[in-house]
N, C-alpha and C. Protein backbone atom coordinates (compact mmCIF):
# COMPACT_ATOMS: atom_id res chain seq x y z
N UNK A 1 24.04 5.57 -8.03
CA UNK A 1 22.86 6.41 -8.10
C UNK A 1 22.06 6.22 -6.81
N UNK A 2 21.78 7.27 -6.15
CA UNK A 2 21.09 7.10 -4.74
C UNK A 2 19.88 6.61 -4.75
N UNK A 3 19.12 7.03 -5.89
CA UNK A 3 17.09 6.59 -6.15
C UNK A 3 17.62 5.34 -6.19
N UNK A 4 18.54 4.75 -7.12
CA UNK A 4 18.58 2.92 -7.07
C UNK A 4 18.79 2.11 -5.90
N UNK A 5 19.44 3.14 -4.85
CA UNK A 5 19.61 2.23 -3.64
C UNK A 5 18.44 2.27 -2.99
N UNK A 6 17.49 3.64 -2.96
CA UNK A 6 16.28 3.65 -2.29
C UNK A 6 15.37 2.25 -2.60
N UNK A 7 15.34 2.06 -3.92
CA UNK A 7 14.55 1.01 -4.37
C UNK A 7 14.73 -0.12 -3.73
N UNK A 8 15.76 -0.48 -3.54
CA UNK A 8 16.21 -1.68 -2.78
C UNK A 8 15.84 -1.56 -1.35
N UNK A 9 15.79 -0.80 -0.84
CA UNK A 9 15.31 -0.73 0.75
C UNK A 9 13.48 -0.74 0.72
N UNK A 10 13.03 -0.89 -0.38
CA UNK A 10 11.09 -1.06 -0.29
C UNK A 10 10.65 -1.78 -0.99
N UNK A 11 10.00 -3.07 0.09
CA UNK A 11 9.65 -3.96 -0.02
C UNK A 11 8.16 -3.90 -0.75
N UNK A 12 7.80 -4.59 -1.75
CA UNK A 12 6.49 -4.87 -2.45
C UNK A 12 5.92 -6.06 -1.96
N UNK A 13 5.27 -6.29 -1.12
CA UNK A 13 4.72 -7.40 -0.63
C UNK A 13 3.10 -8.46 -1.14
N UNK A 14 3.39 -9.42 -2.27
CA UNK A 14 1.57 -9.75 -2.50
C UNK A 14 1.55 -10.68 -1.78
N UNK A 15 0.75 -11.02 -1.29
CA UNK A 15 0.17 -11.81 -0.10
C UNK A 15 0.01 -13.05 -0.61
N UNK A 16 -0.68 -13.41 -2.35
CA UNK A 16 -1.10 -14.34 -3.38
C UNK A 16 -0.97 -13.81 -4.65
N UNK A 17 -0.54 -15.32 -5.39
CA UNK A 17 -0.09 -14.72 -6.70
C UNK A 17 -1.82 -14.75 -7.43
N UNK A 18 -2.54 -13.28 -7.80
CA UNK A 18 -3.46 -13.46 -8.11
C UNK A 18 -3.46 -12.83 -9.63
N UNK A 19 -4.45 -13.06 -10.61
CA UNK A 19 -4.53 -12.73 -12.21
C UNK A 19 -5.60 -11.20 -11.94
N UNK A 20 -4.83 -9.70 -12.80
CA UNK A 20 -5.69 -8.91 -12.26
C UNK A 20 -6.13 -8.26 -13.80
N UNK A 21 -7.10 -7.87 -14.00
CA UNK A 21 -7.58 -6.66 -15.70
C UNK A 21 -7.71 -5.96 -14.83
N UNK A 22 -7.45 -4.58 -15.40
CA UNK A 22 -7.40 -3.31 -14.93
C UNK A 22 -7.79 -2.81 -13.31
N UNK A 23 -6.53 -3.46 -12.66
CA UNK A 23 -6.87 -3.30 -11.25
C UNK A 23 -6.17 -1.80 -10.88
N UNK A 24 -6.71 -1.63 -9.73
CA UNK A 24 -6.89 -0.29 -9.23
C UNK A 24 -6.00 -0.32 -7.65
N UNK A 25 -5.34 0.60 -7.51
CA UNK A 25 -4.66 0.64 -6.49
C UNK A 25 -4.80 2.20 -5.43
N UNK A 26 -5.24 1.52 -3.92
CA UNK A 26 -6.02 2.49 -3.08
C UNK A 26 -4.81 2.50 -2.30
N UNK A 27 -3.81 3.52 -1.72
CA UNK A 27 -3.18 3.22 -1.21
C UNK A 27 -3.38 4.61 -0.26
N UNK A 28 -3.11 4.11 1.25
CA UNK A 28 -3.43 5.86 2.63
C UNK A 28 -2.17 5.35 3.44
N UNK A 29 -1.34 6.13 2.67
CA UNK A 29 0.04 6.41 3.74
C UNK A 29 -0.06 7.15 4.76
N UNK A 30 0.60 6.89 6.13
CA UNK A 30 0.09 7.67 7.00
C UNK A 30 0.66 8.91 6.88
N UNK A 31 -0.13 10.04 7.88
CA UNK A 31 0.32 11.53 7.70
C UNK A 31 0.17 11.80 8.61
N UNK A 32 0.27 13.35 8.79
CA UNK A 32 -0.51 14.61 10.22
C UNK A 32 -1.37 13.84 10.30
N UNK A 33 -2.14 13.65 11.24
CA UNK A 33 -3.80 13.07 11.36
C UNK A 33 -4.15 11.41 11.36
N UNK A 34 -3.03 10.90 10.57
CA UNK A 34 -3.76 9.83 10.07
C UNK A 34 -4.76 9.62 9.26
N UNK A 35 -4.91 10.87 8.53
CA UNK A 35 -6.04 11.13 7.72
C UNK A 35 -6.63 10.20 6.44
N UNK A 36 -5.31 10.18 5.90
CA UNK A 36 -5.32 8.99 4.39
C UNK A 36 -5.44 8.07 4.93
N UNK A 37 -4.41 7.28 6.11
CA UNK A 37 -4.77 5.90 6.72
C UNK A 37 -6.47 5.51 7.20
N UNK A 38 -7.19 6.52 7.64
CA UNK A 38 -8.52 6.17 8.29
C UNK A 38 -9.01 6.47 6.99
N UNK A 39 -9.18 7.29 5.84
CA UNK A 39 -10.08 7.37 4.84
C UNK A 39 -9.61 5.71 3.63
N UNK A 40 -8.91 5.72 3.90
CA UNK A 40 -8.50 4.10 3.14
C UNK A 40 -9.09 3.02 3.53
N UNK A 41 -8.28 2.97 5.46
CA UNK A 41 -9.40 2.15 5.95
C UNK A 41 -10.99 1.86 5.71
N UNK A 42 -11.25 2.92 5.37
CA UNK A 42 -13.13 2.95 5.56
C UNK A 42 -13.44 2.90 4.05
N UNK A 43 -12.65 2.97 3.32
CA UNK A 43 -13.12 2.64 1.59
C UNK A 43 -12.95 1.58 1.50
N UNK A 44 -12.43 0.57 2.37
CA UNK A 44 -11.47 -0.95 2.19
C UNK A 44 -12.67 -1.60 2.76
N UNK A 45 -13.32 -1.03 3.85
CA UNK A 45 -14.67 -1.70 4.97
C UNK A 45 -15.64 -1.62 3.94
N UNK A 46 -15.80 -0.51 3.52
CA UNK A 46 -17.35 -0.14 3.00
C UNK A 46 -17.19 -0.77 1.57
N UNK A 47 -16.25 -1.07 1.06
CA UNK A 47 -16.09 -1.67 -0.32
C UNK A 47 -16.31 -3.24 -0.70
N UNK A 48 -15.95 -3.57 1.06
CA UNK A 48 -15.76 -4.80 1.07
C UNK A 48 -14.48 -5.23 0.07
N UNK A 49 -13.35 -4.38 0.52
CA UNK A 49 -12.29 -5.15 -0.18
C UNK A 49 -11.57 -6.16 0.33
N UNK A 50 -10.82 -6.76 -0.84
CA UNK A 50 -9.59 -8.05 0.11
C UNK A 50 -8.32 -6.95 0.00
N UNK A 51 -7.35 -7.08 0.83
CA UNK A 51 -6.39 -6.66 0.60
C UNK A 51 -5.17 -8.18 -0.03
N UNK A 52 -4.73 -7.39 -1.03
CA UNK A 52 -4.01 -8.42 -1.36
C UNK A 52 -2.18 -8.49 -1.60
N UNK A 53 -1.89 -7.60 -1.00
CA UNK A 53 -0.34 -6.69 -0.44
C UNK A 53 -0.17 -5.37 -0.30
N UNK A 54 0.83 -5.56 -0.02
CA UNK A 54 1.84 -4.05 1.18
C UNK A 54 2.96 -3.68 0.68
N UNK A 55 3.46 -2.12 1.30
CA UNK A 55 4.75 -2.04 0.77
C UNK A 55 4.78 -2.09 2.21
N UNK A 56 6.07 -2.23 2.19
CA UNK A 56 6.69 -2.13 3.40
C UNK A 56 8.74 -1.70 3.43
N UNK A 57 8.79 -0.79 4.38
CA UNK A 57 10.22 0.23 4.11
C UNK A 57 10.81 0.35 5.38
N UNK A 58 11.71 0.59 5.66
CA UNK A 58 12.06 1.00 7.00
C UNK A 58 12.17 2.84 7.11
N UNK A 59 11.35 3.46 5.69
CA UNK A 59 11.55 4.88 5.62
C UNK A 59 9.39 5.02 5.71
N UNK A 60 8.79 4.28 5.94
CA UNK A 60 7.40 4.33 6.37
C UNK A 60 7.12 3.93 7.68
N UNK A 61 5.85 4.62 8.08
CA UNK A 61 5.60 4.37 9.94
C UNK A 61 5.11 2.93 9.74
């Protein structure tokens, strides 16, 4: 099955094993513009968030 091999090529990365209730996930993949990446960025500043992992793929910039 091809989706099963995709899976295997993207990495879920947590930084710390942390305990979460109803956590929320902000995620700005980049695009045209960079648009989602800079509006993420600036919800992450102004929120004062931690980031606490990444995906990471060799099919993402």
């Amino acid at each position: 099955m091809e989706g099963h091999d995709l899976a295997r090529e993207i990495l879920l990365v947590e930084k710390e094993g942390i305990s979460l209730n109803n956590p929320v996930l902000i995620e700005g993949f980049p695009g045209v513009g960079l648009v989602a990446s800079i509006a993420t960025g600036f919800l992450v500043e102004e929120l004062k968030l931690e980031e606490i992992g990444y995906v990471f793929s060799k099919y993402l910039p």
